[in-house]
N, C-alpha and C. Protein backbone atom coordinates (compact mmCIF):
# COMPACT_ATOMS: atom_id res chain seq x y z
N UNK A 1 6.58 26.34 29.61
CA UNK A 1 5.36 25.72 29.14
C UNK A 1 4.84 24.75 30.21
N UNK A 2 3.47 24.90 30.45
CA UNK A 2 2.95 23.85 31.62
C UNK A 2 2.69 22.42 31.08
N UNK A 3 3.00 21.57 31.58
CA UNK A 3 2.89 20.12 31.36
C UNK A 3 1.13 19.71 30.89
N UNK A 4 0.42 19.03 30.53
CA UNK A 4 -0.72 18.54 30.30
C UNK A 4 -0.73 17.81 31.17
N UNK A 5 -1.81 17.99 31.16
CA UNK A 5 -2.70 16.84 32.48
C UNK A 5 -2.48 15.14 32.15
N UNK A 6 -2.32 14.16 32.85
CA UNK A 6 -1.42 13.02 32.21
C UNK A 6 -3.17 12.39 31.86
N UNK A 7 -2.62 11.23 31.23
CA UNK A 7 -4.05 10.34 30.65
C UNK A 7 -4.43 9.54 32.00
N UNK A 8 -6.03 9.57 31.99
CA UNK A 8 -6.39 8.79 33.14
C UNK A 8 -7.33 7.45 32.86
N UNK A 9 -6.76 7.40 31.33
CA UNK A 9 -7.27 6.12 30.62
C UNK A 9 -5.74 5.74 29.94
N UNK A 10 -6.30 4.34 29.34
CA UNK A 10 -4.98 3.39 28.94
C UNK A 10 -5.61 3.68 27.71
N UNK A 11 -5.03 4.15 26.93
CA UNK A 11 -5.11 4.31 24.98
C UNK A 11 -5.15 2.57 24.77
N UNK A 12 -4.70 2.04 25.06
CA UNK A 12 -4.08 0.53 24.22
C UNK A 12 -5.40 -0.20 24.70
N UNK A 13 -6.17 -0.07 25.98
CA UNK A 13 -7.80 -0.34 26.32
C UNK A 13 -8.65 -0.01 25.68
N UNK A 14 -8.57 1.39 25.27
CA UNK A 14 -9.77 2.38 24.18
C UNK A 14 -9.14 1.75 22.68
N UNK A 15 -8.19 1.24 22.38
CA UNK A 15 -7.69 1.07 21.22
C UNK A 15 -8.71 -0.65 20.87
N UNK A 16 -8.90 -1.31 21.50
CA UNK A 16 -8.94 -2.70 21.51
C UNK A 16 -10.40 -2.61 21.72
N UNK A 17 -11.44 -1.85 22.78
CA UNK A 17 -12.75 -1.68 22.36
C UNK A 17 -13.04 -1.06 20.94
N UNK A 18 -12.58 0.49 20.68
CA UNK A 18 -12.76 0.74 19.05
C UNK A 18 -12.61 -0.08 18.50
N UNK A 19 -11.45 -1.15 18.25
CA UNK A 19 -11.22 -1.90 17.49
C UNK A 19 -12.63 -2.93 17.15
N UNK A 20 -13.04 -3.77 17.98
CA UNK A 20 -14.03 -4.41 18.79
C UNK A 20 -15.21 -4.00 18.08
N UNK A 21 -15.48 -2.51 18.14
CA UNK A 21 -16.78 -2.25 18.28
C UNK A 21 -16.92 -1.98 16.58
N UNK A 22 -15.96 -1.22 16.05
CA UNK A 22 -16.01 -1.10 14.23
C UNK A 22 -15.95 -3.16 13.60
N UNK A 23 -15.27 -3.72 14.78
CA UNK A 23 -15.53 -5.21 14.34
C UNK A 23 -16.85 -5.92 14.09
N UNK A 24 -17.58 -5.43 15.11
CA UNK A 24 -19.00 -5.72 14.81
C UNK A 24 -20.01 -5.33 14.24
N UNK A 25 -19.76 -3.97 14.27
CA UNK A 25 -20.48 -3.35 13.36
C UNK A 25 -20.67 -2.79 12.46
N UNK A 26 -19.01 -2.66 12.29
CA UNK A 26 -18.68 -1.58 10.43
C UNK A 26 -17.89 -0.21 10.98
N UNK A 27 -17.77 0.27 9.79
CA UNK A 27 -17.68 1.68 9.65
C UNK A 27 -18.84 2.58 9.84
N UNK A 28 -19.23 2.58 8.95
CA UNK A 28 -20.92 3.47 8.98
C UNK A 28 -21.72 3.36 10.03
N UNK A 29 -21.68 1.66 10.48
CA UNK A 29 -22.56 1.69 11.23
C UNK A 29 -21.95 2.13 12.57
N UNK A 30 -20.92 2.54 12.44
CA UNK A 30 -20.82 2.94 14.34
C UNK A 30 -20.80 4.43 14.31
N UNK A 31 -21.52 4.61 15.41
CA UNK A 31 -21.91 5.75 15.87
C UNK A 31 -20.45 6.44 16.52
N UNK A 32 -20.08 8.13 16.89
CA UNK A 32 -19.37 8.60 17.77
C UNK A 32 -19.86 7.62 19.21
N UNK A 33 -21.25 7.92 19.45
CA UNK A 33 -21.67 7.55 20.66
C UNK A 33 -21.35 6.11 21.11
N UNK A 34 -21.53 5.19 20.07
CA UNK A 34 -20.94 4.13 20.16
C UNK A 34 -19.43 3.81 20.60
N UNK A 35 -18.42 4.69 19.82
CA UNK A 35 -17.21 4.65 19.98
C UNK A 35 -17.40 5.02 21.80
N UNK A 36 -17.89 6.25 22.16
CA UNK A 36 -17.89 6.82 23.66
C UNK A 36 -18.05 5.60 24.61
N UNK A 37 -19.17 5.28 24.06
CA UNK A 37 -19.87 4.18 24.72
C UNK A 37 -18.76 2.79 25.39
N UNK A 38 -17.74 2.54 24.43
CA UNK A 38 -17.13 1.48 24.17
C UNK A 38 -15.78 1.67 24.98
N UNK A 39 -15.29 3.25 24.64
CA UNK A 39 -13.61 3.19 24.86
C UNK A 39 -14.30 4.11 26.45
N UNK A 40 -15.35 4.40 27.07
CA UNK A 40 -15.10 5.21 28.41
C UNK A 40 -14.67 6.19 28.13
N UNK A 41 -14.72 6.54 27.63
CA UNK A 41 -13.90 8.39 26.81
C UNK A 41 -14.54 9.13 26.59
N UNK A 42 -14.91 10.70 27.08
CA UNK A 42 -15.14 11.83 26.74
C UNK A 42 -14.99 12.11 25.37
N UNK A 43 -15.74 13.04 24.61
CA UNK A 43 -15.46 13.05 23.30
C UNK A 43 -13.99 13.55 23.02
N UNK A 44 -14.04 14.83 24.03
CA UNK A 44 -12.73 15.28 24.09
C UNK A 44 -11.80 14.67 24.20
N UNK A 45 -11.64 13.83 25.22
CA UNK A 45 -10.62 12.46 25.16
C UNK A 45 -10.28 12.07 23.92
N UNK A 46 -11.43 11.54 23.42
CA UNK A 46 -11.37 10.58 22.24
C UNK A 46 -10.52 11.02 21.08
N UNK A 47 -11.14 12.42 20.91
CA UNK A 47 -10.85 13.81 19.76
C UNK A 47 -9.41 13.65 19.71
N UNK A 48 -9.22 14.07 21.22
CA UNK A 48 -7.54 14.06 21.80
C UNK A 48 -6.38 13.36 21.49
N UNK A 49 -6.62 12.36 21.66
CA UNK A 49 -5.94 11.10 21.65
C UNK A 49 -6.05 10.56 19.98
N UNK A 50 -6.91 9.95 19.64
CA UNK A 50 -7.01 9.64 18.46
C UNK A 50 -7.40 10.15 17.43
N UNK A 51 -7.87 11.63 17.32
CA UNK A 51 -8.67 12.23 15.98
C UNK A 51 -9.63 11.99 16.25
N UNK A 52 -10.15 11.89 14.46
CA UNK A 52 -11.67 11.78 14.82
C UNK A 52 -11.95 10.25 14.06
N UNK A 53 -13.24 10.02 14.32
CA UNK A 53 -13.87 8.50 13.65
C UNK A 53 -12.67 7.88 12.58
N UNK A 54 -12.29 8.73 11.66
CA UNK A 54 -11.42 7.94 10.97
C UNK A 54 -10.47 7.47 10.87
N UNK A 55 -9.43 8.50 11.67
CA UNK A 55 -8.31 8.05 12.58
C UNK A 55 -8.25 6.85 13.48
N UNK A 56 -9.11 7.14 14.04
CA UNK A 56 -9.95 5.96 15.23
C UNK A 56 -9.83 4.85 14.33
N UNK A 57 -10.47 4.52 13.38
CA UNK A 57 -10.78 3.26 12.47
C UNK A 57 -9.18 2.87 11.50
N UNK A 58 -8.30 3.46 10.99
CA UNK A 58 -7.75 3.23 10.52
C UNK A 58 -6.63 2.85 11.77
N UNK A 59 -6.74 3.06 12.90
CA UNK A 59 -5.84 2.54 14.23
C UNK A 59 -6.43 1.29 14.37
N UNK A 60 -7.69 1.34 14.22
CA UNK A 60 -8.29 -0.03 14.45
C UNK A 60 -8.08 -1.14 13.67
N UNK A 61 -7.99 -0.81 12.04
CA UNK A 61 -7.59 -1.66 11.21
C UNK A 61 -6.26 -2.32 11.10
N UNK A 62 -5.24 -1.46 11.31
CA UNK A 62 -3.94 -1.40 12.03
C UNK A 62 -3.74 -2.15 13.23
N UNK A 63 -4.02 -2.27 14.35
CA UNK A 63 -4.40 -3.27 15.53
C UNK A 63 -4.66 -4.74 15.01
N UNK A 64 -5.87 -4.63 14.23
CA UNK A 64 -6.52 -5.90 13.75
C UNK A 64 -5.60 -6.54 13.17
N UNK A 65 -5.14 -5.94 12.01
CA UNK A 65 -4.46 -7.04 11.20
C UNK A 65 -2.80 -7.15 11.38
N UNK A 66 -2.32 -6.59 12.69
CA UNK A 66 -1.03 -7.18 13.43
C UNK A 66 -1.75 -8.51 14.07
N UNK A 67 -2.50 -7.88 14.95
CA UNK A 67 -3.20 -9.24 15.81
C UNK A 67 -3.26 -10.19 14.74
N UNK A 68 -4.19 -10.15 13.77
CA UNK A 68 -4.42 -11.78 12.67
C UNK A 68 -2.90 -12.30 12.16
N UNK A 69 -2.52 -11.58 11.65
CA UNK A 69 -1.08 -12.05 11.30
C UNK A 69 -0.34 -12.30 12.11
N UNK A 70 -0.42 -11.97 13.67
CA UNK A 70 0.38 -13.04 14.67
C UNK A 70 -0.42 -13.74 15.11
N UNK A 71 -1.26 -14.00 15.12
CA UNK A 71 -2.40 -15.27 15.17
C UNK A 71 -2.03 -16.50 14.24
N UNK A 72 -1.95 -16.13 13.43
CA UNK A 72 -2.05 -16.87 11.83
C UNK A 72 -0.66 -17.53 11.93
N UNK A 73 0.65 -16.92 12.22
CA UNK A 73 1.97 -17.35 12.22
C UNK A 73 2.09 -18.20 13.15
N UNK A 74 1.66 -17.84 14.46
CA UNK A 74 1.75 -18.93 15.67
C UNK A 74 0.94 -19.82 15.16
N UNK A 75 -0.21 -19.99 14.84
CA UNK A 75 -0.57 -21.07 14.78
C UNK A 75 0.18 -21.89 13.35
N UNK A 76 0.87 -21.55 12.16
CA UNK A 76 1.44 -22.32 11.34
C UNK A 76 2.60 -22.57 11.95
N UNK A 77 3.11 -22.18 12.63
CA UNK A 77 4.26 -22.02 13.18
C UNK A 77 3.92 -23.48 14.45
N UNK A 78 3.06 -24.03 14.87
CA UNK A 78 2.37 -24.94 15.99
C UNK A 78 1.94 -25.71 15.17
N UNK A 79 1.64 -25.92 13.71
CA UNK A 79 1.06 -27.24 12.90
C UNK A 79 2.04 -28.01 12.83
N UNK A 80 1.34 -29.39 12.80
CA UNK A 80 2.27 -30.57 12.37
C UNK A 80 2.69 -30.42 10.80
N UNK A 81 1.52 -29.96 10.03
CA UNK A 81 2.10 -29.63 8.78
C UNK A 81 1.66 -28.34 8.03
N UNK A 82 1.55 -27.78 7.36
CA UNK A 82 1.14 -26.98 6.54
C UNK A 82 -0.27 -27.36 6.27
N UNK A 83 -0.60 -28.46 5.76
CA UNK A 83 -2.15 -28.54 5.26
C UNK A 83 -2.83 -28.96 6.95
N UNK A 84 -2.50 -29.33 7.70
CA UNK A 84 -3.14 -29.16 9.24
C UNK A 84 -3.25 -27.53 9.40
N UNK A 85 -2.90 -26.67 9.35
CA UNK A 85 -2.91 -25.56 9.61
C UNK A 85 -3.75 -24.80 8.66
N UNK A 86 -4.27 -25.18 7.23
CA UNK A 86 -4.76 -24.34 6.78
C UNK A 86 -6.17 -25.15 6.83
N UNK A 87 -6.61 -26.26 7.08
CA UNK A 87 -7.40 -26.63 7.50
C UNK A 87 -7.88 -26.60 8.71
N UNK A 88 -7.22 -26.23 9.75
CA UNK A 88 -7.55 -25.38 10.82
C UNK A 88 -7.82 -24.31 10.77
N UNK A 89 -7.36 -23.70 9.82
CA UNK A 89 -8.09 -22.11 9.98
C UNK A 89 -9.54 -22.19 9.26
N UNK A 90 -9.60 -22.70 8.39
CA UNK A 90 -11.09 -22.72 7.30
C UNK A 90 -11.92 -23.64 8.45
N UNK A 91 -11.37 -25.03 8.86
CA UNK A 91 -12.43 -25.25 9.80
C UNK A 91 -12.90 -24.30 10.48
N UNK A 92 -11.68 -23.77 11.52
CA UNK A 92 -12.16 -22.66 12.58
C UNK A 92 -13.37 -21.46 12.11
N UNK A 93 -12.82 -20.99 11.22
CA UNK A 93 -13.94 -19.97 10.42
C UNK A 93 -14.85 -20.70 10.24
N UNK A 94 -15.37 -21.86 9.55
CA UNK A 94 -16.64 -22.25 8.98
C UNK A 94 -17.42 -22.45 10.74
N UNK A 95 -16.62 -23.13 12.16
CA UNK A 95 -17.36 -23.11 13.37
C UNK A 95 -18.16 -21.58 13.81
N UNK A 96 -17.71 -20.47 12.81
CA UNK A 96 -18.34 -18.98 13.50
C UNK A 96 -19.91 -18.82 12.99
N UNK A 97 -19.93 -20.32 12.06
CA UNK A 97 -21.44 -20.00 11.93
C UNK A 97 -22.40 -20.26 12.76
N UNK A 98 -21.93 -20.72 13.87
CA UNK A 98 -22.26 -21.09 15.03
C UNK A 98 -22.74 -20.25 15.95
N UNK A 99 -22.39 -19.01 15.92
CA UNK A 99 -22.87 -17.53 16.40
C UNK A 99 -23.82 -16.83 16.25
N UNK A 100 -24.71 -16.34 16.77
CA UNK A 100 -25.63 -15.66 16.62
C UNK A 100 -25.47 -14.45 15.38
N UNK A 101 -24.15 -13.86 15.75
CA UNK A 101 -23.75 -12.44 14.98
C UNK A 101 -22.45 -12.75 14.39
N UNK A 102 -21.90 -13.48 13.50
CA UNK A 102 -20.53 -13.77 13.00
C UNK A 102 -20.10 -12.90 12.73
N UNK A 103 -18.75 -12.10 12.85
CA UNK A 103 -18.53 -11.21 12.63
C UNK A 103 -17.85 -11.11 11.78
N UNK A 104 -17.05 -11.88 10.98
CA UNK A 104 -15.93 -12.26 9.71
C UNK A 104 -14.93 -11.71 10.26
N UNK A 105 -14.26 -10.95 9.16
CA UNK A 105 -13.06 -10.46 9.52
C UNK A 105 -13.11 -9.02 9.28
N UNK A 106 -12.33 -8.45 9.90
CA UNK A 106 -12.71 -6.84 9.86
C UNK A 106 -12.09 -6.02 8.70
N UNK A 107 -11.03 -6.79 7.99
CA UNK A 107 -10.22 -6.58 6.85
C UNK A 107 -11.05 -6.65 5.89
N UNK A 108 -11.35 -8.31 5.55
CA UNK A 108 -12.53 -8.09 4.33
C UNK A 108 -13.69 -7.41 4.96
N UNK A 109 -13.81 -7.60 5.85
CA UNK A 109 -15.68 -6.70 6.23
C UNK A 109 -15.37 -5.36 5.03
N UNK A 110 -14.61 -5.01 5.59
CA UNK A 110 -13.98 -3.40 5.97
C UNK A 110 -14.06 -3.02 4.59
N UNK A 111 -12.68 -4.06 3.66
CA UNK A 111 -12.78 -4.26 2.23
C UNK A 111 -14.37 -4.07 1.32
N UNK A 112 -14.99 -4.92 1.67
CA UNK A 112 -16.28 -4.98 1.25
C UNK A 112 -17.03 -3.57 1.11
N UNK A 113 -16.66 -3.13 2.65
CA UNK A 113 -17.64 -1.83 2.65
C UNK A 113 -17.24 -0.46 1.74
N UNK A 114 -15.82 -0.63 1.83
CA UNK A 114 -14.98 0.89 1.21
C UNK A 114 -14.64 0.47 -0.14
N UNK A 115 -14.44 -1.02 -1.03
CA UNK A 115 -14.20 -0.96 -2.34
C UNK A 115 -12.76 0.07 -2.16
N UNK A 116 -12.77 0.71 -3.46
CA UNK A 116 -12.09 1.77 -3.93
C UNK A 116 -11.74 3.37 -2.90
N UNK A 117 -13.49 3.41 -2.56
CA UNK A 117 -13.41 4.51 -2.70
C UNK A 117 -13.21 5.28 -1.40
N UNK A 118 -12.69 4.10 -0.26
CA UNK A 118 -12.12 4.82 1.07
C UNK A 118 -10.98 5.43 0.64
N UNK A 119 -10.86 6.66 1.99
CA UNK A 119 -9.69 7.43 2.07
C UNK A 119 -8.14 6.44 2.11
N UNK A 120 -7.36 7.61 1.74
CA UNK A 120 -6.24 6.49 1.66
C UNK A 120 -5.61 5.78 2.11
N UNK A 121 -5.48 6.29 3.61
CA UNK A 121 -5.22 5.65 4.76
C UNK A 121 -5.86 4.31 5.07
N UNK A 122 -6.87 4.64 4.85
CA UNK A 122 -8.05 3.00 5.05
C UNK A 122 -7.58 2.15 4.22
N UNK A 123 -7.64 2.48 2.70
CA UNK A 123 -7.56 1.19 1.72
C UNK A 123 -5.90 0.87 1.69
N UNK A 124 -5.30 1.59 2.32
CA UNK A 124 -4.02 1.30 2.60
C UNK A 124 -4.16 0.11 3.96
N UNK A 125 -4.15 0.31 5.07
CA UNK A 125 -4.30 -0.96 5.70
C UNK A 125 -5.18 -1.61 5.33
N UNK A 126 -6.09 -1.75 5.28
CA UNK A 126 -6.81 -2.78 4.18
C UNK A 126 -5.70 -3.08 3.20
N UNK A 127 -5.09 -3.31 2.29
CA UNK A 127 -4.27 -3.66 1.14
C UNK A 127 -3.18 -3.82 2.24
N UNK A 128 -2.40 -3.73 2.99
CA UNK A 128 -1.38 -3.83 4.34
C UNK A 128 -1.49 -5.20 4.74
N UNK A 129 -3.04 -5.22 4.77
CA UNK A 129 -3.34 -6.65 6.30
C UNK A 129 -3.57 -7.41 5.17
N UNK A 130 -4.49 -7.25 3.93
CA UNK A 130 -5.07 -8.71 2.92
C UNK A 130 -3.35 -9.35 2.86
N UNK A 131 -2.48 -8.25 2.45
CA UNK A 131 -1.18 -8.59 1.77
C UNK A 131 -0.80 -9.78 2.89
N UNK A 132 -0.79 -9.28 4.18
CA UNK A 132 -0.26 -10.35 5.73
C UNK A 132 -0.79 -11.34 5.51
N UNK A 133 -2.10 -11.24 5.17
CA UNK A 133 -3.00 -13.16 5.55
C UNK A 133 -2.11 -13.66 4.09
N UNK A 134 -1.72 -13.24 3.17
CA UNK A 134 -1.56 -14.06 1.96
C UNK A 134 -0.21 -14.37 2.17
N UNK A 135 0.75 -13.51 2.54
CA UNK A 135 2.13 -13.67 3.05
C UNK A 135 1.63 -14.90 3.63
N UNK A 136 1.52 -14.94 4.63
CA UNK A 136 0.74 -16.22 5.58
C UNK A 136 0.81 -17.54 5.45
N UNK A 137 0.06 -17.25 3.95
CA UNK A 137 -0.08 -18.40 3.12
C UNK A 137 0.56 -19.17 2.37
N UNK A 138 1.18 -18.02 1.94
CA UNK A 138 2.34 -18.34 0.93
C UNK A 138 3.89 -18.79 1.61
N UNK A 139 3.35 -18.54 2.97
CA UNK A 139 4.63 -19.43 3.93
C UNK A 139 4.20 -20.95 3.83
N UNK A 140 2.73 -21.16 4.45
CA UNK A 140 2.12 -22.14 4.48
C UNK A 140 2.26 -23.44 3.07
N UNK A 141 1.89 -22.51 1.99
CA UNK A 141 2.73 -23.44 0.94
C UNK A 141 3.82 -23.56 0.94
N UNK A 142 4.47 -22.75 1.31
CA UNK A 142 5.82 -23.16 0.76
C UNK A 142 6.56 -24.13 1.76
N UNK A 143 5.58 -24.41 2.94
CA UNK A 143 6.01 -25.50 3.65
C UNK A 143 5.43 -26.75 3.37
N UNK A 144 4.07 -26.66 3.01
CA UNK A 144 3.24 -27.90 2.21
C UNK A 144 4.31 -28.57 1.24
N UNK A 145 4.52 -27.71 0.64
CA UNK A 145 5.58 -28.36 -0.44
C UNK A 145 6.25 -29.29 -0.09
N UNK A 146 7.16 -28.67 1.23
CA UNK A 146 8.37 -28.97 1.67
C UNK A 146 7.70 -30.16 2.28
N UNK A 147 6.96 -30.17 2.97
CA UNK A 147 6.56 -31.48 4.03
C UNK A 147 5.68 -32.33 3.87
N UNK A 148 5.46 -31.90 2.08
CA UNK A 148 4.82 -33.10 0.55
C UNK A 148 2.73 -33.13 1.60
N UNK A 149 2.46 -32.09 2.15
CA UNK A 149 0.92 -32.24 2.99
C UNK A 149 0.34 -31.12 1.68
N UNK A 150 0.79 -30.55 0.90
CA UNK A 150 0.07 -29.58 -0.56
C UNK A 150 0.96 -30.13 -1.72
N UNK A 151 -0.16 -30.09 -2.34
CA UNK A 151 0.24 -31.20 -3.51
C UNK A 151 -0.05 -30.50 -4.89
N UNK A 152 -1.15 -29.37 -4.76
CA UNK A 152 -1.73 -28.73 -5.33
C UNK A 152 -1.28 -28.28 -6.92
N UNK A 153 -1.79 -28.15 -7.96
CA UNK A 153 -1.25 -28.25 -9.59
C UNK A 153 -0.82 -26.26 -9.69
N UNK A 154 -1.57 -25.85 -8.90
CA UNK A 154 -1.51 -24.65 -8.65
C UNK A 154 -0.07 -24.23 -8.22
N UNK A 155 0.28 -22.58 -8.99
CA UNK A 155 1.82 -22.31 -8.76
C UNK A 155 1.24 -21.83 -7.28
N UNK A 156 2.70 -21.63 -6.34
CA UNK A 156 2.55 -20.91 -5.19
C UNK A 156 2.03 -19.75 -4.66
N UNK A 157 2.43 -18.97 -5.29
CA UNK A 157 1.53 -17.33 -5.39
C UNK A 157 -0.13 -17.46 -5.60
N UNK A 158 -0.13 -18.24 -6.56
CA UNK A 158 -1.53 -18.69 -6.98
C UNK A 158 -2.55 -19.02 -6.00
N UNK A 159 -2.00 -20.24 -5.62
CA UNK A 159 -2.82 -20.96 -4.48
C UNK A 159 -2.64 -19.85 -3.13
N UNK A 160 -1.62 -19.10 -2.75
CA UNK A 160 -2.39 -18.49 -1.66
C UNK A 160 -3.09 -17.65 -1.62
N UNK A 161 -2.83 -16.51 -3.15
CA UNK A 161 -4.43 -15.66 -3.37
C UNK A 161 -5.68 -16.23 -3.32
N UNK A 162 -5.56 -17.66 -3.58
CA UNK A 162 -6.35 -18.50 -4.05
C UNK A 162 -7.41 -18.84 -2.32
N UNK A 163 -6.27 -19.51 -1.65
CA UNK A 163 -6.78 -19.18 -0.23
C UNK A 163 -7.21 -17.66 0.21
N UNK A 164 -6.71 -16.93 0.23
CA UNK A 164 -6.97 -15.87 0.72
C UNK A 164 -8.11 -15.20 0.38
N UNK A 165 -8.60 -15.33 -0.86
CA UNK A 165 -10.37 -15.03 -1.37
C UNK A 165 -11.05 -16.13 -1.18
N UNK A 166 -10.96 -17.45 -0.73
CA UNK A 166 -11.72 -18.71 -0.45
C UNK A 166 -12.08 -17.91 1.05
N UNK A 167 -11.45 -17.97 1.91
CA UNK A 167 -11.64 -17.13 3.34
C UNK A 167 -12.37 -16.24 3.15
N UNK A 168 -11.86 -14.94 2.79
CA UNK A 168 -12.88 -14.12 2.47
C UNK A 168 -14.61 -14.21 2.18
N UNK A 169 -14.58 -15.46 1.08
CA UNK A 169 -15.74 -15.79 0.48
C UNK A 169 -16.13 -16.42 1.58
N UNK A 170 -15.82 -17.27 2.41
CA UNK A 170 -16.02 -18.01 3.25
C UNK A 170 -16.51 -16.79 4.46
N UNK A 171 -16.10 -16.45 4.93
CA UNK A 171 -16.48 -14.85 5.96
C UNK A 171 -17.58 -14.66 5.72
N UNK A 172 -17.95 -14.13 4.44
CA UNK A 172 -18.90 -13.53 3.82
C UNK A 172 -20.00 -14.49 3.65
N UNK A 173 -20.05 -15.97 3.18
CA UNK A 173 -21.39 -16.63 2.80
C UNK A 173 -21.77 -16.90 4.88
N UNK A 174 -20.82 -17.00 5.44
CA UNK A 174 -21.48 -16.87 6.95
C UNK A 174 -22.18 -15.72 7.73
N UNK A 175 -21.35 -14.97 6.55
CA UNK A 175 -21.90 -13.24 7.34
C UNK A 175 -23.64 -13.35 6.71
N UNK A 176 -23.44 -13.63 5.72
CA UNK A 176 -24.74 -13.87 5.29
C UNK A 176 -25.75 -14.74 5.42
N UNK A 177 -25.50 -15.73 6.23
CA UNK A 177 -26.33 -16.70 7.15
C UNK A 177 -25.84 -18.04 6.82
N UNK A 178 -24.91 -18.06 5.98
CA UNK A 178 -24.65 -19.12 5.78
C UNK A 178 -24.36 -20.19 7.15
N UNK A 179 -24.91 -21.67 7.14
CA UNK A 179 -25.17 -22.53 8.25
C UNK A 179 -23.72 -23.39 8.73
N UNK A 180 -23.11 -24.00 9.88
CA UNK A 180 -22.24 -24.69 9.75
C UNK A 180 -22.08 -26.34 8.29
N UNK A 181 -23.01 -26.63 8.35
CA UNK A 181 -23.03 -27.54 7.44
C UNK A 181 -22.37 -27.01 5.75
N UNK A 182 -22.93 -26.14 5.56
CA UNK A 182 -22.95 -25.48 4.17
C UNK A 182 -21.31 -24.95 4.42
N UNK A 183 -21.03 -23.82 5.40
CA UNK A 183 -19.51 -23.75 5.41
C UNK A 183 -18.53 -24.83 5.44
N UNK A 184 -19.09 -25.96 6.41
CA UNK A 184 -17.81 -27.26 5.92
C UNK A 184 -17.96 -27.35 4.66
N UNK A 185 -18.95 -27.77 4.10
CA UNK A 185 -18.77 -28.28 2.23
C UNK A 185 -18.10 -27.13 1.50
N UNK A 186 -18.27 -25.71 1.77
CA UNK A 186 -17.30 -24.92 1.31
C UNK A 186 -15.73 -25.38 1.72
N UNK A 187 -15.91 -25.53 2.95
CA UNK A 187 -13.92 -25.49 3.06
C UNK A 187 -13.66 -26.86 2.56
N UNK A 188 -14.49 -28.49 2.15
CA UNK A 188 -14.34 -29.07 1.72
C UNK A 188 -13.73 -28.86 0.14
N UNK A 189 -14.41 -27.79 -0.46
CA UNK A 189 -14.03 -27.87 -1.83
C UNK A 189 -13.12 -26.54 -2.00
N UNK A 190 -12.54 -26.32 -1.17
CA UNK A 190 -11.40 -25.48 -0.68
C UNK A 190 -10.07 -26.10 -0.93
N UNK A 191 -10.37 -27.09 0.18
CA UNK A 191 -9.14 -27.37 0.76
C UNK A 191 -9.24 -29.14 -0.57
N UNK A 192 -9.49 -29.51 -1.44
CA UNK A 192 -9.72 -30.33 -2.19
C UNK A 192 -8.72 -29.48 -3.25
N UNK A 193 -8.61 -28.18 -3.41
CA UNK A 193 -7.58 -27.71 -4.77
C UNK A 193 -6.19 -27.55 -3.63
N UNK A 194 -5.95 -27.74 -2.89
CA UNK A 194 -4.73 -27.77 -2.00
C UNK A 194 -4.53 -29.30 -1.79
């Protein structure tokens, strides 16, 4: 059997533009051409290597929400306390209203767009990565506790679903134009049940 011709692109490069480019713009809204456009890839390439559009996207969702969840750990993992850290993240998010094009997060984006009725693969990482940010959280309390910075009347499980759709909501009233001013008073009455 003759060997294949070796790759004259880096997959893990084309992996991180797809990723990128369904970040900004969705599912629906990205084009094949777009994807071409983004990863330098022949369709054939693309076909090759990753399938097609959906494959592509569910690698992408997969990418994304390793990246956030080692994002998210290092930085609780670098707080002085638990409530420094989750107030760093809601600050940080409420500063993206600051952007011309906020892009939220590609999990809830993603969430938002497919509901139910994406293929299974999709609403599977989707339900994969929400599960990571709340894990996350639910570390995060359970160090608040410990280091008396969450005080919250709320059981543990509670409060980090609890965070974890505050974010979300928070993503979303920016995706929707919401202004920096208006997002602090959100993470104000956020971070007020913590």
């Amino acid at each position: 059997m003759k060997p294949g011709r070796p790759l004259e692109f880096d997959p893990e490069t084309a992996e991180e533009a797809a990723m990128q480019t369904f970040w900004t713009q969705g599912f629906d809204s990205t084009s094949l051409q777009d994807l071409l456009g983004a990863t330098h890839l022949s369709k054939s390439s693309l076909y090759k290597t990753f399938g097609d559009k959906q494959n592509l996207f569910v690698t992408s969702l997969a990418r994304y929400g390793a990246w956030l969840i080692a994002v998210m750990s290092s930085e609780l993992e670098g707080a002085k306390t638990a409530r420094d850290f989750v107030e760093e993240t809601f600050f940080g998010v409420a500063l993206t209203a600051r952007t011309d094009q906020p892009r939220g997060c590609l999990l809830m984006n993603s969430a938002a767009e497919f509901g139910q009725t994406g293929e299974g693969a999709v609403t599977e990482k989707i339900r994969v990565g929400i599960e990571g940010i709340t894990s996350i959280f639910a570390r995060a309390v359970k160090r608040g506790r410990e280091d008396g910075s969450i005080c919250s009347d709320l059981k543990d499980e509670d409060l980090a679903i609890f965070l974890t759709s505050s974010l979300s909501g928070l993503n979303t009233m920016i995706k929707s134009g919401c202004g920096v001013a208006s997002a602090r008073k959100i993470v104000n009455a956020v971070l007020s049940a913590t």
